[in-house]
C-alpha atoms as a PDB file:
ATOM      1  CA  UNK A   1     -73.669 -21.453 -78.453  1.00  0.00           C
ATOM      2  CA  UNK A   2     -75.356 -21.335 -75.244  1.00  0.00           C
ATOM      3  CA  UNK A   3     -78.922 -20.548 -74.577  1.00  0.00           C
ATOM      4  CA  UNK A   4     -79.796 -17.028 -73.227  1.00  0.00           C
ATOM      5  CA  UNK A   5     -80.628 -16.648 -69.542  1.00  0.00           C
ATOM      6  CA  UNK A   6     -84.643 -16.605 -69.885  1.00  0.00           C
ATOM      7  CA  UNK A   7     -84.746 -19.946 -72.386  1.00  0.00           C
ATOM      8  CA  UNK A   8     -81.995 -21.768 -69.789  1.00  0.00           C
ATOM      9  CA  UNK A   9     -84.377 -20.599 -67.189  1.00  0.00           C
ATOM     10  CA  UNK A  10     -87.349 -22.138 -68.389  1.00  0.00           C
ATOM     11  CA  UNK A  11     -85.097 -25.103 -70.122  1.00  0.00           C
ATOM     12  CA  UNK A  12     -83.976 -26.011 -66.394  1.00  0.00           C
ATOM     13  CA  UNK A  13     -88.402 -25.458 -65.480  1.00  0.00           C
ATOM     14  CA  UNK A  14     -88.603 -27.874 -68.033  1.00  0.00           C
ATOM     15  CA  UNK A  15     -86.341 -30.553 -66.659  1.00  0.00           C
ATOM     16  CA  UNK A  16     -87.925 -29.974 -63.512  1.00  0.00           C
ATOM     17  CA  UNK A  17     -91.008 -30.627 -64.706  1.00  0.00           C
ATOM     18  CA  UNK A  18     -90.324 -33.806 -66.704  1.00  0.00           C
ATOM     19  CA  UNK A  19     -88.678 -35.425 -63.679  1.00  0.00           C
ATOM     20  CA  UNK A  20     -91.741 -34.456 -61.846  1.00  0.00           C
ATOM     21  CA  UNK A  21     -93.636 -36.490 -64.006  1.00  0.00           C
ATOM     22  CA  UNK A  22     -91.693 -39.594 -64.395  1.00  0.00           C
ATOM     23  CA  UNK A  23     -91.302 -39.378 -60.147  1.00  0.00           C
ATOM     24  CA  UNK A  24     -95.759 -39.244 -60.047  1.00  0.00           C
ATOM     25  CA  UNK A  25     -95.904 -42.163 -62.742  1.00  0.00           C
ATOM     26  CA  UNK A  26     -93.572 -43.949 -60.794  1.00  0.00           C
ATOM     27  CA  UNK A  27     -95.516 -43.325 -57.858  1.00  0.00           C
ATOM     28  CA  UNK A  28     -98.834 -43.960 -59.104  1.00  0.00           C
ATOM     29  CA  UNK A  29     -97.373 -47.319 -60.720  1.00  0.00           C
ATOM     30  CA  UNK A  30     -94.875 -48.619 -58.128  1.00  0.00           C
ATOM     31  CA  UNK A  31     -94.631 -52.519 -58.514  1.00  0.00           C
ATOM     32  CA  UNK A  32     -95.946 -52.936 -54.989  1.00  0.00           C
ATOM     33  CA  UNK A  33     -99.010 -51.727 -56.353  1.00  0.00           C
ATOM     34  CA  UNK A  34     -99.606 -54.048 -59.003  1.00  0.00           C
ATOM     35  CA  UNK A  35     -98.724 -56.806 -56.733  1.00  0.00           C
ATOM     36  CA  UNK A  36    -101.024 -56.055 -54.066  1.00  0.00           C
ATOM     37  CA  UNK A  37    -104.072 -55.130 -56.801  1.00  0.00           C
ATOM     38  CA  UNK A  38    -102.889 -59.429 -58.039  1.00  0.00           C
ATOM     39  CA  UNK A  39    -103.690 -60.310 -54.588  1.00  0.00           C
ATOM     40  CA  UNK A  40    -106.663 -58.251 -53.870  1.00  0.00           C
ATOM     41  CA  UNK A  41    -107.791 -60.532 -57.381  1.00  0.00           C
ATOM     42  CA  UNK A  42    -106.649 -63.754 -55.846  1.00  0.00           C
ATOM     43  CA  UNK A  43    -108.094 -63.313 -52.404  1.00  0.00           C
ATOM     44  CA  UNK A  44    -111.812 -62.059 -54.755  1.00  0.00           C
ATOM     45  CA  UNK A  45    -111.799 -65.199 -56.337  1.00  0.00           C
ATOM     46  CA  UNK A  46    -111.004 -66.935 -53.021  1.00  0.00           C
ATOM     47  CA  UNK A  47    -114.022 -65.540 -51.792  1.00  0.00           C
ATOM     48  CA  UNK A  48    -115.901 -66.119 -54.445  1.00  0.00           C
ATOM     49  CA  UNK A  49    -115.185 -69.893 -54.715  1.00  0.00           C
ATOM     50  CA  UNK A  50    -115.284 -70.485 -50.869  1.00  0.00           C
ATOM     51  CA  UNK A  51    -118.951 -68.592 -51.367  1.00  0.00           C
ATOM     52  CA  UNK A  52    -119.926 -71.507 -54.465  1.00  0.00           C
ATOM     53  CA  UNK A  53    -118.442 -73.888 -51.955  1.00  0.00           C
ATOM     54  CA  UNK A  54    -120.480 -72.822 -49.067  1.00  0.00           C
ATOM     55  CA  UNK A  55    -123.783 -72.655 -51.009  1.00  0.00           C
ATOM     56  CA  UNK A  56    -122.972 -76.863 -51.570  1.00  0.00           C
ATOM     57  CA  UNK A  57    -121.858 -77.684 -48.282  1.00  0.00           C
ATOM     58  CA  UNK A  58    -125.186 -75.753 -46.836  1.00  0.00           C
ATOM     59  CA  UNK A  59    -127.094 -78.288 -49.182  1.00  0.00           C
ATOM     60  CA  UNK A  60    -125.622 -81.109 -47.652  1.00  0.00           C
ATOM     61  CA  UNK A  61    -125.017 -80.147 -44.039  1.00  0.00           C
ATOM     62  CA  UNK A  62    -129.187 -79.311 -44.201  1.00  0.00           C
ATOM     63  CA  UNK A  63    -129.637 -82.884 -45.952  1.00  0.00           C
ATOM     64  CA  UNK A  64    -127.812 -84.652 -43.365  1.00  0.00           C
ATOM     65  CA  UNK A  65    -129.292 -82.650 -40.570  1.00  0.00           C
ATOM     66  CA  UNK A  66    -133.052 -83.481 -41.714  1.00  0.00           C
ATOM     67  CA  UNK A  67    -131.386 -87.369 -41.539  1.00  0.00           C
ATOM     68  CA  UNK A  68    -129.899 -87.337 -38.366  1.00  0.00           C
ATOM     69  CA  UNK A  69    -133.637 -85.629 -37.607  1.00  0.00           C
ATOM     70  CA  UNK A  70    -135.701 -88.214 -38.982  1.00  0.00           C
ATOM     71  CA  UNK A  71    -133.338 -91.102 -38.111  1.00  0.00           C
ATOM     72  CA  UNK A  72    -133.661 -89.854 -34.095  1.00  0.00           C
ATOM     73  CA  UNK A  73    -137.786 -89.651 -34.186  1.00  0.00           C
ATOM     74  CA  UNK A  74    -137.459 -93.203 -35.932  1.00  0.00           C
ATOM     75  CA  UNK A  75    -135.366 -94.655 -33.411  1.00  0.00           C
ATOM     76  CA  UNK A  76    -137.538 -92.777 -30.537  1.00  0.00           C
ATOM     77  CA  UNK A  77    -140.966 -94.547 -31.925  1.00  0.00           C
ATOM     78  CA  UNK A  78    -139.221 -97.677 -32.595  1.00  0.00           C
ATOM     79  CA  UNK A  79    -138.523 -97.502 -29.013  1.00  0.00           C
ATOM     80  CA  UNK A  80    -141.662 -96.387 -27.622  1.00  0.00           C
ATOM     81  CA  UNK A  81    -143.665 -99.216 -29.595  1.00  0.00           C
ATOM     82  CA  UNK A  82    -140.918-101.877 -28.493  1.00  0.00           C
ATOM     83  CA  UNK A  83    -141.625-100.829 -24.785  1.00  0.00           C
ATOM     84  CA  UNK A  84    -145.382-101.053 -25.164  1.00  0.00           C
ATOM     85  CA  UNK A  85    -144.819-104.551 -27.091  1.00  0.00           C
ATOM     86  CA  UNK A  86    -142.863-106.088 -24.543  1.00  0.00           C
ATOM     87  CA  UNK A  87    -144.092-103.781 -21.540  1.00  0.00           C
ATOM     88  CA  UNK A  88    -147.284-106.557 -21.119  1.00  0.00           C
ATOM     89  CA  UNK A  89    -150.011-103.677 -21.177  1.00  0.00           C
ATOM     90  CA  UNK A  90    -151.317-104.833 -24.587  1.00  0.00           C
ATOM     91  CA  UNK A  91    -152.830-108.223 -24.643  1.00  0.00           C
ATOM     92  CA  UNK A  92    -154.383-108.478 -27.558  1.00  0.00           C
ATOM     93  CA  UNK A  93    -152.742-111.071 -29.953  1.00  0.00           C
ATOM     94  CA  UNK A  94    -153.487-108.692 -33.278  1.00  0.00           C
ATOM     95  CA  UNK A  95    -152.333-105.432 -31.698  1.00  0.00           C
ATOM     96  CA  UNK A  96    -149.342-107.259 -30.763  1.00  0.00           C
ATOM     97  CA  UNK A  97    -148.575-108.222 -33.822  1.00  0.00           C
ATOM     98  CA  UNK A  98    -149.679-104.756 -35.296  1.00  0.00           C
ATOM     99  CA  UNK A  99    -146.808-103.455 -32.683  1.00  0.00           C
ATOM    100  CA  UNK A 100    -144.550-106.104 -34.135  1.00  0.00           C
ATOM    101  CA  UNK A 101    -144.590-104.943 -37.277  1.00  0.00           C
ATOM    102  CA  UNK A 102    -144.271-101.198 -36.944  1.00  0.00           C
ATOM    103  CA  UNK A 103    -141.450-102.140 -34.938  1.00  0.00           C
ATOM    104  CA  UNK A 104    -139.522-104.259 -38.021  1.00  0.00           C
ATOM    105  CA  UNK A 105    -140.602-101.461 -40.103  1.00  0.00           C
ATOM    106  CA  UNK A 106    -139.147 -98.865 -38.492  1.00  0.00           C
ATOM    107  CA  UNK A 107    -135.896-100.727 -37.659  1.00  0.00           C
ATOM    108  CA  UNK A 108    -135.390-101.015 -41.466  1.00  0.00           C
ATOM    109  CA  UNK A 109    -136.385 -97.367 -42.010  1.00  0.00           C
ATOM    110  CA  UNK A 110    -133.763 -96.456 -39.253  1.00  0.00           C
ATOM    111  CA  UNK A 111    -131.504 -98.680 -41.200  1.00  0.00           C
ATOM    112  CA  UNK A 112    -132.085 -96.708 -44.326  1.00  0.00           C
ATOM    113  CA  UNK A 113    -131.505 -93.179 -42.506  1.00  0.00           C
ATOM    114  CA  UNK A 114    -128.433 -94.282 -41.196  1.00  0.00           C
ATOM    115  CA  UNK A 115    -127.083 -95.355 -44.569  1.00  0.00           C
ATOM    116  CA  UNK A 116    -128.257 -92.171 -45.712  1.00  0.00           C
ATOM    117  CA  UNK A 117    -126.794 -90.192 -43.023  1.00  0.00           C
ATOM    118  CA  UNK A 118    -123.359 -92.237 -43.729  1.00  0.00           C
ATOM    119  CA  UNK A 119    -123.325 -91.046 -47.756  1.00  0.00           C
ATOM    120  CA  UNK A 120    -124.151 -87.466 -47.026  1.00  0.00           C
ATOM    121  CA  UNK A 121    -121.231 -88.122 -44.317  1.00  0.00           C
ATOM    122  CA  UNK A 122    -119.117 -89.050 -47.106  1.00  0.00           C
ATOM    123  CA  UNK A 123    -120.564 -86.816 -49.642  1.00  0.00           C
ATOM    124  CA  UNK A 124    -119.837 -83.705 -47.411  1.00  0.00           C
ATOM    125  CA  UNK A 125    -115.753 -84.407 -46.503  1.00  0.00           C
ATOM    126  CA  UNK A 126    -114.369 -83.560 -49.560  1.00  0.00           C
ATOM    127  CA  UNK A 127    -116.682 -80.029 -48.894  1.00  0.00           C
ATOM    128  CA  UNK A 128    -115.749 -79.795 -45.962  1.00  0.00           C
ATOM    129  CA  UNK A 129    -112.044 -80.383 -47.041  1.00  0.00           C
ATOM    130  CA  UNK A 130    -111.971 -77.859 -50.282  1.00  0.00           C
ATOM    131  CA  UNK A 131    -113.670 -75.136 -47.587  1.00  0.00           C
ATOM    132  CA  UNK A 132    -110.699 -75.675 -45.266  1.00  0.00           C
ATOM    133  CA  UNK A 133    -108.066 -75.628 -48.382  1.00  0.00           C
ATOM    134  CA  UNK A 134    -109.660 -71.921 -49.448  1.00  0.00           C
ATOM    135  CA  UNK A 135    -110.053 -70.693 -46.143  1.00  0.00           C
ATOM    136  CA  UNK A 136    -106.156 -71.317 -45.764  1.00  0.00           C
ATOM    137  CA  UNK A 137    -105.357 -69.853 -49.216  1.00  0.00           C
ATOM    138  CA  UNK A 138    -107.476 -67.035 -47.632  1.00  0.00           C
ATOM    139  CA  UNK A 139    -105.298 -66.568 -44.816  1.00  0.00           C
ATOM    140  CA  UNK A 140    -101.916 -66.954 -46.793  1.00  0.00           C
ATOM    141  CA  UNK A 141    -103.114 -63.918 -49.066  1.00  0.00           C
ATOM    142  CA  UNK A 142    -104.194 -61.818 -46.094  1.00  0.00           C
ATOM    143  CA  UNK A 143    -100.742 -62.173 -44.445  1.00  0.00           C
ATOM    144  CA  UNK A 144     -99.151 -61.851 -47.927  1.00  0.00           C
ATOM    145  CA  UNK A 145    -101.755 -58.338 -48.378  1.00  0.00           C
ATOM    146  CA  UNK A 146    -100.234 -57.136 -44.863  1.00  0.00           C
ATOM    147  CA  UNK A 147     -96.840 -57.881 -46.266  1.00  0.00           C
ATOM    148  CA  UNK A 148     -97.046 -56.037 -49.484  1.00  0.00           C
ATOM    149  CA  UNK A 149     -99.009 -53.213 -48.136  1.00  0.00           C
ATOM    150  CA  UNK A 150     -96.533 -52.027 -45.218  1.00  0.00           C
ATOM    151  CA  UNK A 151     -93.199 -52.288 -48.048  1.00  0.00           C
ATOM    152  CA  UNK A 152     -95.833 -49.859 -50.686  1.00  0.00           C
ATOM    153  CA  UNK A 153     -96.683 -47.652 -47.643  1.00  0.00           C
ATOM    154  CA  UNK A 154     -92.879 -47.088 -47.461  1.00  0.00           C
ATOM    155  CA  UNK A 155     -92.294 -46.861 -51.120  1.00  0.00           C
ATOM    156  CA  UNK A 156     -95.278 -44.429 -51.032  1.00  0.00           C
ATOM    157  CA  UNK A 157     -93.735 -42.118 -48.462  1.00  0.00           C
ATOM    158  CA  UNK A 158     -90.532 -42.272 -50.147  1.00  0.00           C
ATOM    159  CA  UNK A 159     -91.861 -41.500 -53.588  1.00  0.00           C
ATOM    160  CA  UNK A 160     -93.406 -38.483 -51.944  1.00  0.00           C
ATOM    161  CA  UNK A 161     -90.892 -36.887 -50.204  1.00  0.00           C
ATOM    162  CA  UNK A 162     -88.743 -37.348 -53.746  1.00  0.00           C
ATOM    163  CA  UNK A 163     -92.155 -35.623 -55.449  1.00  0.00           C
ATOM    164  CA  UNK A 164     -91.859 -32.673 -52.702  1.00  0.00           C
ATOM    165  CA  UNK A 165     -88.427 -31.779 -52.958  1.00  0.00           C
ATOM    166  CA  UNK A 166     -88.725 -31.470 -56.372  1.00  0.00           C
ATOM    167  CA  UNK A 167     -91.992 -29.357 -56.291  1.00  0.00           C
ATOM    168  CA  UNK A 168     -89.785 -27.017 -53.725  1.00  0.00           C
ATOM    169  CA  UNK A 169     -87.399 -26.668 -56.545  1.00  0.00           C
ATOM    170  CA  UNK A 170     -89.720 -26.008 -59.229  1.00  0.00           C
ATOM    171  CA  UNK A 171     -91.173 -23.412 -57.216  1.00  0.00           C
ATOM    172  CA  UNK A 172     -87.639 -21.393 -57.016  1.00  0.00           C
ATOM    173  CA  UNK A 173     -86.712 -22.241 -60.328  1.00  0.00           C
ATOM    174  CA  UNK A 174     -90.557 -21.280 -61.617  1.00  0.00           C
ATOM    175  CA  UNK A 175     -90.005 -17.657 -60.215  1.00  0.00           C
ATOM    176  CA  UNK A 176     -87.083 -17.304 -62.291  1.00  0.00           C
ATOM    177  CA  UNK A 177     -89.080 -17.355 -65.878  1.00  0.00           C
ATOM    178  CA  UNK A 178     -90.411 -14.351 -66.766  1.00  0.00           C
ATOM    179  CA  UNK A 179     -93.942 -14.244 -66.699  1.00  0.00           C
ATOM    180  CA  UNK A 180     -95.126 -14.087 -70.781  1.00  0.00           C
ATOM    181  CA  UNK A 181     -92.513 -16.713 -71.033  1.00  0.00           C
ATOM    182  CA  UNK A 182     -94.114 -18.908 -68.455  1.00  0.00           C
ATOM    183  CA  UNK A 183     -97.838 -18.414 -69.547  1.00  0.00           C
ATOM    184  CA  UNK A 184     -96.299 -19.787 -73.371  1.00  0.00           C
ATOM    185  CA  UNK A 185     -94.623 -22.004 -71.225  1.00  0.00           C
ATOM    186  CA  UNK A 186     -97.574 -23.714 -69.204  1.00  0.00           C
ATOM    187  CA  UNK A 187    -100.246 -23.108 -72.446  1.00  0.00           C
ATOM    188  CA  UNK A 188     -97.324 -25.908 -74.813  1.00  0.00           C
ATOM    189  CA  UNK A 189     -97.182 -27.942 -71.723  1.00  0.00           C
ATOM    190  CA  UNK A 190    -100.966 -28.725 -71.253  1.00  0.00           C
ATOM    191  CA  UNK A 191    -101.126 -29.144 -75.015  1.00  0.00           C
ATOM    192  CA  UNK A 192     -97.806 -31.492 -76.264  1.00  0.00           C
ATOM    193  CA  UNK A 193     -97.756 -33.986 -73.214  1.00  0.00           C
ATOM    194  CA  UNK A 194     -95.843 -32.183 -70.371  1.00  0.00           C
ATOM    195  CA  UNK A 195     -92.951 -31.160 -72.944  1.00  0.00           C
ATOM    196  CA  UNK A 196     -93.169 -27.503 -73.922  1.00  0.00           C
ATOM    197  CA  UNK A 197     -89.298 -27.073 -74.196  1.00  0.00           C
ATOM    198  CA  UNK A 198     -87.008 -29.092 -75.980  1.00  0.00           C
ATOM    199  CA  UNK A 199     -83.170 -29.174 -76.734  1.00  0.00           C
ATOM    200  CA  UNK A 200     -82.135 -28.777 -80.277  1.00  0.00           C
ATOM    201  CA  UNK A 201     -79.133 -31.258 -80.302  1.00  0.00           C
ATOM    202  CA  UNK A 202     -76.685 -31.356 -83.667  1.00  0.00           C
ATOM    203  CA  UNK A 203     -79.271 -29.968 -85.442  1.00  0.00           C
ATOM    204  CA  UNK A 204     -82.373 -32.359 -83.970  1.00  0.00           C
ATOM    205  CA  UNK A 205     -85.181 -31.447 -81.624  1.00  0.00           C
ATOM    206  CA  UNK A 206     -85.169 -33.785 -78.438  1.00  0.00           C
ATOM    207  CA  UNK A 207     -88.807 -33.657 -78.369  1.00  0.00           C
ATOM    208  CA  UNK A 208     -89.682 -35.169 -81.524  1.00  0.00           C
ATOM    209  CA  UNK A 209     -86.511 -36.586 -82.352  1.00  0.00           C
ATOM    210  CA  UNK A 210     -86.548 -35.134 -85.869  1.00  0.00           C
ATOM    211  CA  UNK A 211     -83.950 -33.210 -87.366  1.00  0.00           C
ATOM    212  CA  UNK A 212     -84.609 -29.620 -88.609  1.00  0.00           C
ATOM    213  CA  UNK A 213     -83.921 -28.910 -92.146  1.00  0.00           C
ATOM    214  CA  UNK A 214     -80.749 -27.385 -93.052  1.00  0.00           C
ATOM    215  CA  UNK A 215     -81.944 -23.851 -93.839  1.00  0.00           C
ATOM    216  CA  UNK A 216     -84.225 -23.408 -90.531  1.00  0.00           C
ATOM    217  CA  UNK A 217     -81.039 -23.871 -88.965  1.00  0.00           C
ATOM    218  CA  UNK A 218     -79.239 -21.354 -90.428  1.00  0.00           C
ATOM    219  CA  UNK A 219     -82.026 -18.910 -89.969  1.00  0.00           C
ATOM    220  CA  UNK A 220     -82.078 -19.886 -85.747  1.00  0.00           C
ATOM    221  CA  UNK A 221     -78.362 -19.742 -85.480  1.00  0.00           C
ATOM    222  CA  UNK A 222     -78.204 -15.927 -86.878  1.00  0.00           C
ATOM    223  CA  UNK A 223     -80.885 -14.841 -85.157  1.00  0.00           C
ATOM    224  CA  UNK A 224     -80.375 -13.255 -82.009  1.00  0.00           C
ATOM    225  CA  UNK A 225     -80.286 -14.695 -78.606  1.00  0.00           C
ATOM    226  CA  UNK A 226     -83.457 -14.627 -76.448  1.00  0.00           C
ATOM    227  CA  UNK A 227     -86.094 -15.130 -79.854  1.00  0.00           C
ATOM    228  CA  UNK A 228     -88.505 -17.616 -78.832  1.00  0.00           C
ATOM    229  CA  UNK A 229     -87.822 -20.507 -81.471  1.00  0.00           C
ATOM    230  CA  UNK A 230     -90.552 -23.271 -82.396  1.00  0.00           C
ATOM    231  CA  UNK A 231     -89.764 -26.865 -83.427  1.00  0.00           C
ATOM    232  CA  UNK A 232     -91.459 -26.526 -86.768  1.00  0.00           C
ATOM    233  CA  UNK A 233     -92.703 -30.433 -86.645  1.00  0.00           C
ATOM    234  CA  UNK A 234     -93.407 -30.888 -83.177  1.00  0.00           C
ATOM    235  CA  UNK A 235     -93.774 -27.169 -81.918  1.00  0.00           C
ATOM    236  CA  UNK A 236     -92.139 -27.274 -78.642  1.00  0.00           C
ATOM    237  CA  UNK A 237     -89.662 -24.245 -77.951  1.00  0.00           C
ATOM    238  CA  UNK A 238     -86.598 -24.713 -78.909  1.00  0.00           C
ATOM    239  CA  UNK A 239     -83.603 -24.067 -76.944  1.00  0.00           C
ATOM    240  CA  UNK A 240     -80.223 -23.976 -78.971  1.00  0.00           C
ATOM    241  CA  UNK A 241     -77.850 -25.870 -76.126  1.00  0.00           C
ATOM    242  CA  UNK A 242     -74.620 -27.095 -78.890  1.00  0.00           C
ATOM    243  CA  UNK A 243     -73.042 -25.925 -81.840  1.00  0.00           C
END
């Protein structure tokens, strides 16, 4: 038995339809997608440790800085008193030895600083080196971005050229449903997920995948072709496409 012209009509609307839908999924979850959202997550938490790592090296680079800063006045004064010590404009035997003993003192401070200056040195490399290490795994993922974001721009288009063709056909094959039948039509679809028309297949509807019982077939096969038939577990039209 095959269907009559207005349920093939809207049966073929229907197959339209679904591959409509499975084409804008596919679209709106192309892999490219997904990879490109993983490395938009990678490059976040890049940023976010190279910002942790930052905030530390600031520390230390600010540490060593003050330092280098207190180490230079240090040396400067040492200097300056040296010069006055052994210029021979002071005399006196106690400011002399006054002199001499800022000097030693601030030799051993300077000695200090510099030690200092050395650890925070040390203590800022491996900072220094883990910066360097992100800001390369920063780079890799913005070439890798570049990559993946060209290949889903042509998946994209290609996805919606494939989604436009087939909105051209539904449009011709749209205007062949009657209207009553199509407002029935479009009222199921919004309601049972996109699928307002199913085949009934050796005695089971394709929507729900559950056969009808033996006397609701018996009634659908006598009656006559054209009556708008309902899936009595799912509710989807039914279109009678096999014997």
């Amino acid at each position: 038995m095959s269907a009559a012209p207005d349920l093939a009509a809207l049966l073929f609307l229907q197959d339209i339809d679904s591959r409509l839908d499975r084409e804008r999924h596919r679209r709106a979850h192309l892999p490219e997608r997904a990879e490109l959202a993983d490395l938009e997550r990678q490059e976040a938490d890049a940023v976010a440790s190279r910002a942790e790592l930052a905030v530390g090296l600031a520390e230390v680079v600010s540490r060593e800085s003050a330092a280098e800063r207190e180490l230079k006045a240090t040396e400067d004064r040492a200097a300056q008193v040296s010069g006055r010590l052994y210029g021979g404009s002071v005399t006196a035997s106690r400011e002399l030895q006054a002199m001499a003993g800022e000097v030693e003192s601030l030799k051993k401070r300077a000695s200090e600083l510099e030690d200092r200056a050395l650890e925070l040195m040390e203590e800022r490399e491996p900072l220094d080196a883990a910066v360097a290490q992100v800001d390369k795994v920063l780079a890799g993922l913005s070439e890798r971005k570049s990559e993946v974001s060209a290949r889903l721009a042509r998946a994209d288009a290609e996805a919606a050229s494939g989604i436009a063709q087939l909105a051209e056909e539904r449009r011709a094959a749209e205007e062949a449903v009657v209207p009553a039948l199509r407002a029935t039509y479009d009222r199921l679809r919004a309601k049972l997920d996109g699928v307002a028309v199913s085949r009934l297949v050796g005695g089971r509807c394709d929507g729900c995948h559950l056969t009808l019982p033996a006397v609701e077939l018996d009634r659908i096969r006598h009656e006559p072709p054209g009556k708008l038939e309902y899936c009595d577990q799912c509710g989807r039209i039914l279109v009678f496409t096999a014997g």
